[in-house]
N, C-alpha and C. Protein backbone atom coordinates (compact mmCIF):
# COMPACT_ATOMS: atom_id res chain seq x y z
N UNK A 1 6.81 23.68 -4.03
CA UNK A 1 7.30 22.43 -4.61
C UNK A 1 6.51 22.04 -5.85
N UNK A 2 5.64 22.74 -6.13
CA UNK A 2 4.77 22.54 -7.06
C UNK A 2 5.48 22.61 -8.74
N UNK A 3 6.80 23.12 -8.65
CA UNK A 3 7.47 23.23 -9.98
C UNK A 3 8.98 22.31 -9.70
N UNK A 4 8.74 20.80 -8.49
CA UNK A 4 9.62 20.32 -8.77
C UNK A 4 9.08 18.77 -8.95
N UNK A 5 9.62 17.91 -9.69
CA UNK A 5 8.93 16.02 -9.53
C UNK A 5 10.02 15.43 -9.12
N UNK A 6 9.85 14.50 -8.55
CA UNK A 6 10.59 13.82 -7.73
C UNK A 6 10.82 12.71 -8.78
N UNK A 7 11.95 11.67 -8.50
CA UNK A 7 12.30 10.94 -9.71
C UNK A 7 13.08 9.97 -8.89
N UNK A 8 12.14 8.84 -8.37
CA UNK A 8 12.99 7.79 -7.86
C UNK A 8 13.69 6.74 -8.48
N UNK A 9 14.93 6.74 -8.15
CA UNK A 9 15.76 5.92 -8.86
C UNK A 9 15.90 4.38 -8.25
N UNK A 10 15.34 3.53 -8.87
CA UNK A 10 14.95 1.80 -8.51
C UNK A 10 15.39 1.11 -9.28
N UNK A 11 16.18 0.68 -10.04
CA UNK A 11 16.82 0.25 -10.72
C UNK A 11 17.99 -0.77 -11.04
N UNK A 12 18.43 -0.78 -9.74
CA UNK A 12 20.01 -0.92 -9.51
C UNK A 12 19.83 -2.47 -9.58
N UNK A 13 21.16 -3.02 -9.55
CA UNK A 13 21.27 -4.59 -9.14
C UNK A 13 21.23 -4.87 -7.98
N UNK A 14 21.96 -4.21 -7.07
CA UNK A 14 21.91 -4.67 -5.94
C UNK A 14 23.49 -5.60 -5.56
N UNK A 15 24.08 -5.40 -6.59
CA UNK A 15 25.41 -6.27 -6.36
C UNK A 15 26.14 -6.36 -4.75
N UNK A 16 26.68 -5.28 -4.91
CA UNK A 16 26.98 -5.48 -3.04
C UNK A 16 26.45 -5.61 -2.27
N UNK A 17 25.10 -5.57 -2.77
CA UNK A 17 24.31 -6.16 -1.03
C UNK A 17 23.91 -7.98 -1.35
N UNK A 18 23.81 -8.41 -2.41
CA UNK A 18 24.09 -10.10 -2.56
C UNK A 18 23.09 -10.68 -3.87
N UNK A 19 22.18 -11.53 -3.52
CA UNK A 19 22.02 -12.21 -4.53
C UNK A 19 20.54 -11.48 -4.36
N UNK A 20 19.93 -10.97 -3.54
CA UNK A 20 18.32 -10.55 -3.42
C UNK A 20 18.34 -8.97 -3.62
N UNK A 21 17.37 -8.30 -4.15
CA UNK A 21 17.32 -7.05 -4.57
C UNK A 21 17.18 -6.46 -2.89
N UNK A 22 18.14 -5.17 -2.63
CA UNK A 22 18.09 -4.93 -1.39
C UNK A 22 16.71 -4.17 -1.09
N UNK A 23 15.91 -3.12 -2.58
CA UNK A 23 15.36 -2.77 -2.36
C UNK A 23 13.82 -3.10 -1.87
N UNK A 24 13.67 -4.42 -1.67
CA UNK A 24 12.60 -5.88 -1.11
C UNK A 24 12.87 -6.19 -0.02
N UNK A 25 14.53 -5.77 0.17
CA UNK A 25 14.43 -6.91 1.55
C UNK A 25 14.35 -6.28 2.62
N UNK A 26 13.39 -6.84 3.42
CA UNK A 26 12.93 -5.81 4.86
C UNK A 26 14.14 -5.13 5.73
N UNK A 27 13.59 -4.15 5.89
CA UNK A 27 13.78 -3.39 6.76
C UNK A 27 13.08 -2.31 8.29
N UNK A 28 13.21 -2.89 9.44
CA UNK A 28 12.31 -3.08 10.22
C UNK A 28 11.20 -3.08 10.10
N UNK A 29 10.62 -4.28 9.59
CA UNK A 29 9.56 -4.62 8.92
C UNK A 29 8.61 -4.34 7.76
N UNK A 30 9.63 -4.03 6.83
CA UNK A 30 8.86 -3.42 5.67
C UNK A 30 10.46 -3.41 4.59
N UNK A 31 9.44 -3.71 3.28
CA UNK A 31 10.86 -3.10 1.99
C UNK A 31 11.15 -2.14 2.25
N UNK A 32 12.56 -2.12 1.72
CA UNK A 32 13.50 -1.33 1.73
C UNK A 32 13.08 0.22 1.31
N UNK A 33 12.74 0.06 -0.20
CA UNK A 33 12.09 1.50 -1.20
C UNK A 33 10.83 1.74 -0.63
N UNK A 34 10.71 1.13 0.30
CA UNK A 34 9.09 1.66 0.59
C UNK A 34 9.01 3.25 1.64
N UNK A 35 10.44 2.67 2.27
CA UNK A 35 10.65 4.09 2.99
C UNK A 35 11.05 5.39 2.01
N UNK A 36 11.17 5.41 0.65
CA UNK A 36 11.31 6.38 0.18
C UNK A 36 10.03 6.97 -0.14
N UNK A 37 9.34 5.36 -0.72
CA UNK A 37 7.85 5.87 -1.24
C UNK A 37 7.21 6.87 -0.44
N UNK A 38 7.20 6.61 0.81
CA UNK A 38 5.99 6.82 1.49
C UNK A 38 6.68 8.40 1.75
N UNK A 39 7.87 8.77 2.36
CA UNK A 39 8.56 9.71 2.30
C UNK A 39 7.87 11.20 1.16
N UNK A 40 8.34 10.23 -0.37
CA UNK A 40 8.08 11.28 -1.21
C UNK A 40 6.26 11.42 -1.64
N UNK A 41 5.80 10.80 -1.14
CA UNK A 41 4.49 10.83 -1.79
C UNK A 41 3.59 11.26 -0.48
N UNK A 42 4.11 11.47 0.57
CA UNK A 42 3.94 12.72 1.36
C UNK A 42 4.01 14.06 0.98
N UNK A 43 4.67 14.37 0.43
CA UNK A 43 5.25 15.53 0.33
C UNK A 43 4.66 16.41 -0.85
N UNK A 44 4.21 17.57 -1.26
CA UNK A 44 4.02 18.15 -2.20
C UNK A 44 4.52 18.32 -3.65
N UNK A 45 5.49 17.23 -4.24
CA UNK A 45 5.78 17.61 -5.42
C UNK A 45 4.54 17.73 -6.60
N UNK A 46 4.81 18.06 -7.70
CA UNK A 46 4.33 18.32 -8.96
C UNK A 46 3.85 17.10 -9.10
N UNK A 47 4.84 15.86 -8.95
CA UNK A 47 5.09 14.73 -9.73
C UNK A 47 5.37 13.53 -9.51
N UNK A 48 5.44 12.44 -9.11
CA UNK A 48 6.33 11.87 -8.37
C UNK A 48 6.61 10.45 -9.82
N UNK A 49 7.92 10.32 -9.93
CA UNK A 49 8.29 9.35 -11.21
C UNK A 49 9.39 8.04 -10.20
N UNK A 50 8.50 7.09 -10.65
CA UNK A 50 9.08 5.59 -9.87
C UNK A 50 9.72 4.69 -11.33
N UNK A 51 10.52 4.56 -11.03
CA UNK A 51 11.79 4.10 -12.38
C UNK A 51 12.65 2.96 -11.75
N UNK A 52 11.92 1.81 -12.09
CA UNK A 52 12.45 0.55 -11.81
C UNK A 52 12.23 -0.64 -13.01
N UNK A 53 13.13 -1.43 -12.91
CA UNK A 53 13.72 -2.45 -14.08
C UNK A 53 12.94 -3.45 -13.18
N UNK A 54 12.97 -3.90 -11.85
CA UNK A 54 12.74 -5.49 -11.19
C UNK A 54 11.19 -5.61 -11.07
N UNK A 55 10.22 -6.21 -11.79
CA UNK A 55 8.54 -6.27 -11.11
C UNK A 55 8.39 -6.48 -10.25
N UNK A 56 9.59 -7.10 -8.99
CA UNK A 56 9.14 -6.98 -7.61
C UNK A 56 9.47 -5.68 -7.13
N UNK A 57 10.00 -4.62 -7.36
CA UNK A 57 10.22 -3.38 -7.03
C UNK A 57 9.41 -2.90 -7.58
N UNK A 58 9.03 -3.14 -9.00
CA UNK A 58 7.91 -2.01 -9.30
C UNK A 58 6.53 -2.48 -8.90
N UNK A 59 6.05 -3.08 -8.11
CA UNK A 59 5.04 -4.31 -7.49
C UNK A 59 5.25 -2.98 -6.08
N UNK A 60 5.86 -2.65 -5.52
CA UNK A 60 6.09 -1.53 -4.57
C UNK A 60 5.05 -0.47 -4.50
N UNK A 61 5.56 -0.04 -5.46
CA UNK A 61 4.64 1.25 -5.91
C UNK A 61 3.26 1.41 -6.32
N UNK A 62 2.85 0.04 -6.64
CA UNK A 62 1.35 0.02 -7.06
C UNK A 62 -0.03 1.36 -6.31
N UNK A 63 1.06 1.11 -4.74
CA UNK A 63 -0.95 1.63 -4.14
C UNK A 63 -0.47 3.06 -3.76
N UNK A 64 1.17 3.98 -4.40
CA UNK A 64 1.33 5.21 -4.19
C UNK A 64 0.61 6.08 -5.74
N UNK A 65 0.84 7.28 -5.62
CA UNK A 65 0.57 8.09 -6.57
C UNK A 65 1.50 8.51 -7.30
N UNK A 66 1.99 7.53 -7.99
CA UNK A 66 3.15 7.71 -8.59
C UNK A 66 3.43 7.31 -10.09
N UNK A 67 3.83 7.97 -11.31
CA UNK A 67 3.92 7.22 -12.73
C UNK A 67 4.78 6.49 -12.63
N UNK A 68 4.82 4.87 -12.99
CA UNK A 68 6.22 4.30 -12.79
C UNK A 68 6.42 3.97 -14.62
N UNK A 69 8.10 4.08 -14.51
CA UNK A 69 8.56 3.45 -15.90
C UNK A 69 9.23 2.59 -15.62
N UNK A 70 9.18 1.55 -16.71
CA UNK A 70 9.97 0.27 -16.47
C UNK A 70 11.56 0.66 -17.22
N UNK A 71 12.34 0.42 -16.66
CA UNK A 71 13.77 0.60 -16.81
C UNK A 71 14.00 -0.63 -17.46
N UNK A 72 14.35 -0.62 -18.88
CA UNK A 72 14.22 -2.10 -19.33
C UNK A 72 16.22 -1.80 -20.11
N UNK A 73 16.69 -1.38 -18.95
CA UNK A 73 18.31 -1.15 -19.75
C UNK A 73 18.84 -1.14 -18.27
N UNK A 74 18.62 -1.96 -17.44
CA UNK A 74 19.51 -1.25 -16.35
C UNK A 74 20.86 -1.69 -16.54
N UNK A 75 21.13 -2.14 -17.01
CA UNK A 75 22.38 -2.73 -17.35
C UNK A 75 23.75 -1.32 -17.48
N UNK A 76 22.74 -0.62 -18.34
CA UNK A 76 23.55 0.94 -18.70
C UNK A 76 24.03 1.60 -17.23
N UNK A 77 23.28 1.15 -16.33
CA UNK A 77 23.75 1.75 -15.01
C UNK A 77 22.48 2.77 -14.81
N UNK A 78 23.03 3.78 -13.39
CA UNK A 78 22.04 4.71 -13.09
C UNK A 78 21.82 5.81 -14.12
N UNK A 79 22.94 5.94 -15.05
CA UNK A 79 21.92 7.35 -16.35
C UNK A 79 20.96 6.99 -16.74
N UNK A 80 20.86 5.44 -17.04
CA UNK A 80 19.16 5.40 -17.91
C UNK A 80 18.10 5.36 -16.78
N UNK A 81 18.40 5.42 -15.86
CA UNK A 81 17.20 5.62 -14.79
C UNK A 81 16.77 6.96 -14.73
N UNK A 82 18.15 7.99 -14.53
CA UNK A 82 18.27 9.12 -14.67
C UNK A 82 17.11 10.16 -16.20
N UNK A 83 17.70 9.31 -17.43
CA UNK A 83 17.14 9.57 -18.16
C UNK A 83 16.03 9.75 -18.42
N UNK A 84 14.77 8.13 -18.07
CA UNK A 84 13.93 8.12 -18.15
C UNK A 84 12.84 8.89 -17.42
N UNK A 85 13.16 9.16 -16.24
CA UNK A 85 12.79 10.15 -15.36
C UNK A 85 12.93 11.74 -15.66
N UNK A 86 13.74 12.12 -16.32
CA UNK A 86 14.37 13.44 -16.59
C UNK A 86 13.35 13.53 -17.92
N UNK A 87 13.11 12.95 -18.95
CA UNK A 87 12.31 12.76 -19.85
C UNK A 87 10.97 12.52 -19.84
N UNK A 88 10.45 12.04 -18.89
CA UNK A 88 9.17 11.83 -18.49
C UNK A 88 8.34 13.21 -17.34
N UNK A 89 9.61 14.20 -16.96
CA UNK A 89 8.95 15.23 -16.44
C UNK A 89 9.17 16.48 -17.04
N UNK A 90 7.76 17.00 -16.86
CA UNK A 90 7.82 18.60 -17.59
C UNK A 90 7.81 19.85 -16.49
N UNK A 91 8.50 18.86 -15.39
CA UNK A 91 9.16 20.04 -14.31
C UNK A 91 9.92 21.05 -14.24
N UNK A 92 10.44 22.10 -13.33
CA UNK A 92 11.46 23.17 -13.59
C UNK A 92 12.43 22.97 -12.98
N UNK A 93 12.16 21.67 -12.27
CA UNK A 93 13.16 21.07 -11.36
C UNK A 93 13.12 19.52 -11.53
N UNK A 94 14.33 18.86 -10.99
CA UNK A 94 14.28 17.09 -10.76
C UNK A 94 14.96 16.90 -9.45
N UNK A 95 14.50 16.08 -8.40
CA UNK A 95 15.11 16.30 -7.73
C UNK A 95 14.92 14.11 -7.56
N UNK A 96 16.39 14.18 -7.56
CA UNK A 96 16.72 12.88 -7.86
C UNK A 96 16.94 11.73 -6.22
N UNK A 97 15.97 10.35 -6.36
CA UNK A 97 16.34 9.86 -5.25
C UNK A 97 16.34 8.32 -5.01
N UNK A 98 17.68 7.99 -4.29
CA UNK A 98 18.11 6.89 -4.43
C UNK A 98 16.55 5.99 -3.55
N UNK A 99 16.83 4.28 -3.64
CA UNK A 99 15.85 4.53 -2.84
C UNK A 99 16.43 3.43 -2.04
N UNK A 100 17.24 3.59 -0.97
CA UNK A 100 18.26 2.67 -0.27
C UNK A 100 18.58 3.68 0.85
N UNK A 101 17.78 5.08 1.28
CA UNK A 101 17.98 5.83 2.33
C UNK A 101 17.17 6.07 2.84
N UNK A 102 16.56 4.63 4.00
CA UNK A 102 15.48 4.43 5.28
C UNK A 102 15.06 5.86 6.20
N UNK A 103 16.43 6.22 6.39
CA UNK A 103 16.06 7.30 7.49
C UNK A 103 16.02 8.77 6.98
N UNK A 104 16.05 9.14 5.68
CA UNK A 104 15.99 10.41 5.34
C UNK A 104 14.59 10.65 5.54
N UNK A 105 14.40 12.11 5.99
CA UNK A 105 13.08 13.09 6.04
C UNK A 105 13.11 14.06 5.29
N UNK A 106 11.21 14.56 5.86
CA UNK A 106 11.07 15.22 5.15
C UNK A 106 11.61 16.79 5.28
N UNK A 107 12.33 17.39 6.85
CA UNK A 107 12.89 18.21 6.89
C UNK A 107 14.40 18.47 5.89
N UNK A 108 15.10 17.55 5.66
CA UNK A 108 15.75 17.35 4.65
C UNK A 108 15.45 17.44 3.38
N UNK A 109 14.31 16.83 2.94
CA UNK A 109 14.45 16.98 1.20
C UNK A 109 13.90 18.68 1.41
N UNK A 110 12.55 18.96 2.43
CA UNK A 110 12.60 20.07 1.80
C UNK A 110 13.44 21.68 2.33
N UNK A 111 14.27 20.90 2.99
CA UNK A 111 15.50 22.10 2.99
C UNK A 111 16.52 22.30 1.92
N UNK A 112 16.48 20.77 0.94
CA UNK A 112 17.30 20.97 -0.41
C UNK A 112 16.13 21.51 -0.82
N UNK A 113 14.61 21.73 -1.10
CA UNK A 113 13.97 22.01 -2.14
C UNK A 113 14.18 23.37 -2.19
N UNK A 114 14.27 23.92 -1.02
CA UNK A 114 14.38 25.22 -0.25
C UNK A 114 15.38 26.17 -0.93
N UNK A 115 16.64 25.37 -1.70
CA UNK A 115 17.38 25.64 -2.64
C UNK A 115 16.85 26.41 -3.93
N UNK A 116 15.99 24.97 -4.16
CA UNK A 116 15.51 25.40 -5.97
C UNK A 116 15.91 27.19 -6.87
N UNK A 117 16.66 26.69 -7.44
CA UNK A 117 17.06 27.98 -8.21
C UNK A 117 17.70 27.91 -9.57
N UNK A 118 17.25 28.90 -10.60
CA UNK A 118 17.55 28.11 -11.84
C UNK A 118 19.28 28.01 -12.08
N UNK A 119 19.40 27.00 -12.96
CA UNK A 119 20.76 26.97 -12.84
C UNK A 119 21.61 26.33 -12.15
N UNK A 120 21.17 26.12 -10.93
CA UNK A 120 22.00 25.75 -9.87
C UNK A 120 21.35 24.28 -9.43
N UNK A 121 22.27 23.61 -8.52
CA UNK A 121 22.49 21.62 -8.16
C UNK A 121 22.34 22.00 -6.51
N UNK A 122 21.43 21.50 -6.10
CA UNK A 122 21.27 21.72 -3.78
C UNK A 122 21.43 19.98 -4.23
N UNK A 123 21.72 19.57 -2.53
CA UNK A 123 22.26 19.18 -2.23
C UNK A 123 22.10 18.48 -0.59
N UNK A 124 22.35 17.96 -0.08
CA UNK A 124 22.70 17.84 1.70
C UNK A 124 23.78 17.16 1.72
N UNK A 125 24.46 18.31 2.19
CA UNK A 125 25.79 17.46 3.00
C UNK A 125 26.08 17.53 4.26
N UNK A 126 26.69 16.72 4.96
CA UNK A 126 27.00 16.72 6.68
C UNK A 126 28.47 15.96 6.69
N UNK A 127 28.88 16.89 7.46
CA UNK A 127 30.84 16.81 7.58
C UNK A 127 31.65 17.25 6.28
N UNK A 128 30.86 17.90 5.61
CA UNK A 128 31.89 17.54 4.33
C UNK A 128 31.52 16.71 3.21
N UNK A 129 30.46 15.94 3.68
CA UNK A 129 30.06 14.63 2.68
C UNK A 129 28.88 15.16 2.26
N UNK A 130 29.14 14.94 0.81
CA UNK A 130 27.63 15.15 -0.28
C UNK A 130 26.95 14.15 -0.13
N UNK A 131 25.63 14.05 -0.59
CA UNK A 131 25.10 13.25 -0.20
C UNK A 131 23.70 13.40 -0.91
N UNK A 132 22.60 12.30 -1.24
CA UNK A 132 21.47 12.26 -1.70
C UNK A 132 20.21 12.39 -1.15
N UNK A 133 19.09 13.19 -1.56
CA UNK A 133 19.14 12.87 -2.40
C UNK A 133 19.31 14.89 -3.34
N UNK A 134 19.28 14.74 -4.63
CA UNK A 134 19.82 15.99 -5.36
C UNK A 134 19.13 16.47 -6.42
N UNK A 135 18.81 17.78 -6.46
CA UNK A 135 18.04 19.07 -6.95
C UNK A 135 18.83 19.57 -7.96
N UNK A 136 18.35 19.26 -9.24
CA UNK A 136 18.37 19.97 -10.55
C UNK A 136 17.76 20.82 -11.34
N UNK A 137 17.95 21.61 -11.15
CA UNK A 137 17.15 22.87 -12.30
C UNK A 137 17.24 22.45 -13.85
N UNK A 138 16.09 22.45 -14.27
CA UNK A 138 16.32 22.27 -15.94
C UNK A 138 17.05 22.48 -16.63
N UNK A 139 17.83 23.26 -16.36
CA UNK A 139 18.99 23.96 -17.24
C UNK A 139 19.71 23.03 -17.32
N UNK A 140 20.07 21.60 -16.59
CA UNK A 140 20.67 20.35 -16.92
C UNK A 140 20.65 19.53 -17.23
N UNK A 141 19.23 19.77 -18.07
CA UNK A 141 17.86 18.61 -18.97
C UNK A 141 18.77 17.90 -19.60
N UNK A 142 19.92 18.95 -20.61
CA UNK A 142 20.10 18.11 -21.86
C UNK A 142 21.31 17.38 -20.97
N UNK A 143 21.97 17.91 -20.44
CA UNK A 143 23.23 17.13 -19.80
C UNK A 143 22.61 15.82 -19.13
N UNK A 144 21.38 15.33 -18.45
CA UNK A 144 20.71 14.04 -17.55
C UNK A 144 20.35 13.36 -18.87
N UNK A 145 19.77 13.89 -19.87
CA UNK A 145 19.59 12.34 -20.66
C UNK A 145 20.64 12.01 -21.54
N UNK A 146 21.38 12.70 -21.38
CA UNK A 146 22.82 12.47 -22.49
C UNK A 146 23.56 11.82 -21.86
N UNK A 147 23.94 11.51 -20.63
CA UNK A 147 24.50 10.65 -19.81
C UNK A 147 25.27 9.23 -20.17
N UNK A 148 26.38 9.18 -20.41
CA UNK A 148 26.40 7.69 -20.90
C UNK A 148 26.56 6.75 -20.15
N UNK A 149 26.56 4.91 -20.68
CA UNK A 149 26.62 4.11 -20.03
C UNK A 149 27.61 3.94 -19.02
N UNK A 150 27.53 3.89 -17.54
CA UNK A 150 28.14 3.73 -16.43
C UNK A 150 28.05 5.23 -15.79
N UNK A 151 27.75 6.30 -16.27
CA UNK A 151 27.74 7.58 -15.65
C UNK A 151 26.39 8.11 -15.31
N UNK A 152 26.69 9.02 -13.75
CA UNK A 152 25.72 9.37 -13.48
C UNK A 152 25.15 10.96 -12.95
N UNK A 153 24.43 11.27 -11.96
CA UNK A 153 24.81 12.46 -12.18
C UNK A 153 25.61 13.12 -11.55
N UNK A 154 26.46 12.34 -10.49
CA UNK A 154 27.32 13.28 -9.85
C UNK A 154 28.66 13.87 -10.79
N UNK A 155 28.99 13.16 -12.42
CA UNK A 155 29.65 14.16 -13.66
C UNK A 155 28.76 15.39 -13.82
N UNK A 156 27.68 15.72 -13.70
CA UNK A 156 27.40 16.71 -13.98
C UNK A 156 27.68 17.77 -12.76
N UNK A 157 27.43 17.24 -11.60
CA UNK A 157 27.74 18.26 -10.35
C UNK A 157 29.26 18.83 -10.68
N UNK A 158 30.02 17.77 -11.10
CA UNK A 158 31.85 18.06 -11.15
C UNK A 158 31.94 19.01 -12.62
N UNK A 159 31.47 19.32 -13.59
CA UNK A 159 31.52 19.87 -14.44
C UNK A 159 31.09 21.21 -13.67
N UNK A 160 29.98 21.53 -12.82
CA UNK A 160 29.53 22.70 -13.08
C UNK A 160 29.97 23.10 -10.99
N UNK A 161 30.75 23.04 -10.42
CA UNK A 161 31.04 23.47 -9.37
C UNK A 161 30.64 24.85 -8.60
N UNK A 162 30.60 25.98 -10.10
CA UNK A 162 29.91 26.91 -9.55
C UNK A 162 27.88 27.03 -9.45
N UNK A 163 28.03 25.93 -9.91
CA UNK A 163 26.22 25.77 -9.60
C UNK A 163 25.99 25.11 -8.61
N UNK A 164 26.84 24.40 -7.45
CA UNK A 164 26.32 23.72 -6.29
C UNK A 164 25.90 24.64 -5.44
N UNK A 165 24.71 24.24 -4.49
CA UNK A 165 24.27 24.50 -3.43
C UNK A 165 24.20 23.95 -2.78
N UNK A 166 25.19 23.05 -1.47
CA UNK A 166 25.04 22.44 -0.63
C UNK A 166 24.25 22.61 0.45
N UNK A 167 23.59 22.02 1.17
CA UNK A 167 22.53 22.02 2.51
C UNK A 167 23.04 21.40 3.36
N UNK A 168 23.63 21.99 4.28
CA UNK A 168 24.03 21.37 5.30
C UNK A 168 23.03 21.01 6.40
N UNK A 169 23.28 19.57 7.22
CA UNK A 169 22.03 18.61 7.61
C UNK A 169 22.42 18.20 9.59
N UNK A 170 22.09 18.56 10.05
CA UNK A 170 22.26 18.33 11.53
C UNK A 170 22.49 17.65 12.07
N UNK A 171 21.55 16.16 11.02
CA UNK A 171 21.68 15.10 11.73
C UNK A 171 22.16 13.69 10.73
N UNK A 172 23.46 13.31 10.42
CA UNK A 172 24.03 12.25 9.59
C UNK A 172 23.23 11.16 9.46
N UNK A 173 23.05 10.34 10.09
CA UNK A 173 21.93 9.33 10.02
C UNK A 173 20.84 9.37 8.83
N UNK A 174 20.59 10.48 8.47
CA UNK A 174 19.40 10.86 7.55
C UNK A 174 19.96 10.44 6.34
N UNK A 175 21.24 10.94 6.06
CA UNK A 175 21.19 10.01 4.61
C UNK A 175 22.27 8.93 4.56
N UNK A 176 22.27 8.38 5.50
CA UNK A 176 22.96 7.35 4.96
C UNK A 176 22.24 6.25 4.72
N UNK A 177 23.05 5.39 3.18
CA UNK A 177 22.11 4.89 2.38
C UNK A 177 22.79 3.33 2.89
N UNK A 178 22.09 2.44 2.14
CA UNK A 178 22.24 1.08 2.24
C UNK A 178 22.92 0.08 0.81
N UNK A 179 24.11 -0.08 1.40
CA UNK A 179 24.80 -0.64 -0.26
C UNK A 179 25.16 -2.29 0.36
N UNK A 180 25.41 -2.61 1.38
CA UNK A 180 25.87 -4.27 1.89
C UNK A 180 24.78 -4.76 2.42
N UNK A 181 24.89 -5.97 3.23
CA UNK A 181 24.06 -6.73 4.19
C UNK A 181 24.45 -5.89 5.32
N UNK A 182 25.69 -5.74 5.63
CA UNK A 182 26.47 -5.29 6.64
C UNK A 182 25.77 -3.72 7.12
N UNK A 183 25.73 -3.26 6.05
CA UNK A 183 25.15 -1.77 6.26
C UNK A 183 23.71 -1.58 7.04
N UNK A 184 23.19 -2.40 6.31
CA UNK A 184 21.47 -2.95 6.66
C UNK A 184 21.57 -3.30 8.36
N UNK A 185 22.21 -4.18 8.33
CA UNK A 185 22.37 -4.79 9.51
C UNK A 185 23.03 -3.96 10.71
N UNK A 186 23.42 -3.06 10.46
CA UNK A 186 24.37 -1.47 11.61
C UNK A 186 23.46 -0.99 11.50
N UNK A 187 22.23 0.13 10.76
CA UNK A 187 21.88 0.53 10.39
C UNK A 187 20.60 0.35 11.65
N UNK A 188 20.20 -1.53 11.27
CA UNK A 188 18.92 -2.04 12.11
C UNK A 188 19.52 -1.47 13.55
N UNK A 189 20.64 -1.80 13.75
CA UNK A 189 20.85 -1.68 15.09
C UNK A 189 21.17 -0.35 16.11
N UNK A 190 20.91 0.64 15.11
CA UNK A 190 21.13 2.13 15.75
C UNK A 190 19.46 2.55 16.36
């Protein structure tokens, strides 16, 4: 893993989940992004890049080992998160991650890392469903910061179909992410 950085994506509004950034608001007893933090900064990458617009999200990250950039465009949507992250590493890989998915592990990311190959997009999917978080080989440098406003990277997965590598995942629960109150709240209760 040593030739991949991790590139958390923190950024978002938070619109469907209400008026409070979801990535703050507890989850069995703790923020939301914190379960990614701690997740990826376990783990052996190269790198680890924290890319958030809100100072209470980037207030998160303070006591991990992590470079954070301030996302001062979130407005553009998730490419400029994408961007800034993709630009800030001199990895051979990016492996991109939302940070609204509590129960993903580490047998998961590193069975997508397990992928890594040049050229080619891994993946985890279960049933059929793609899913985050997702492994880029450099070869898609210039395509992640070119990205325009409202697009993200799943245009680049649909352009290049013969570069996916899906990972199929045992157990569903692992990535499913958090977009409502509602979700949060099913989610607590499993």
């Amino acid at each position: 893993m040593e030739t991949i950085d991790a590139i958390l994506l923190a950024s978002g509004f938070s619109r469907r989940f209400g008026a409070t950034n979801k990535l703050i608001w507890p989850f069995r007893g703790k923020p939301l992004a914190l379960y990614t933090l701690e997740l990826v900064c376990s783990l052996p990458f190269k790198s680890v890049h924290f890319v958030a617009s809100n100072p209470d999200v980037t207030r998160l990250a303070i006591s991990f080992p992590v470079r954070s950039h301030h996302n001062a465009n979130p407005e553009r949507g998730q490419c400029e998160s994408v961007k800034l992250g993709t630009l800030a590493s001199d990895a051979d890989y990016y492996m991109f991650f939302p940070c609204d998915q509590p129960l993903l592990d580490a047998k998961t990311v590193l069975s997508v890392c397990g992928k890594a190959a040049p050229g080619k997009i891994a993946f985890p999917i279960f049933n059929g469903n793609p899913s985050a978080p997702t492994l880029f080989s450099k070869a898609f440098r210039e395509e992640l910061i070119s990205l325009k406003d409202g697009e993200n990277a799943r245009l680049i997965k649909s352009r290049h179909l013969d570069a996916l590598l899906p990972v199929s995942v045992a157990d569903g629960n692992t990535l499913t992410d958090i977009d409502t109150c509602e979700d949060l709240k099913a989610l607590a209760n499993r």
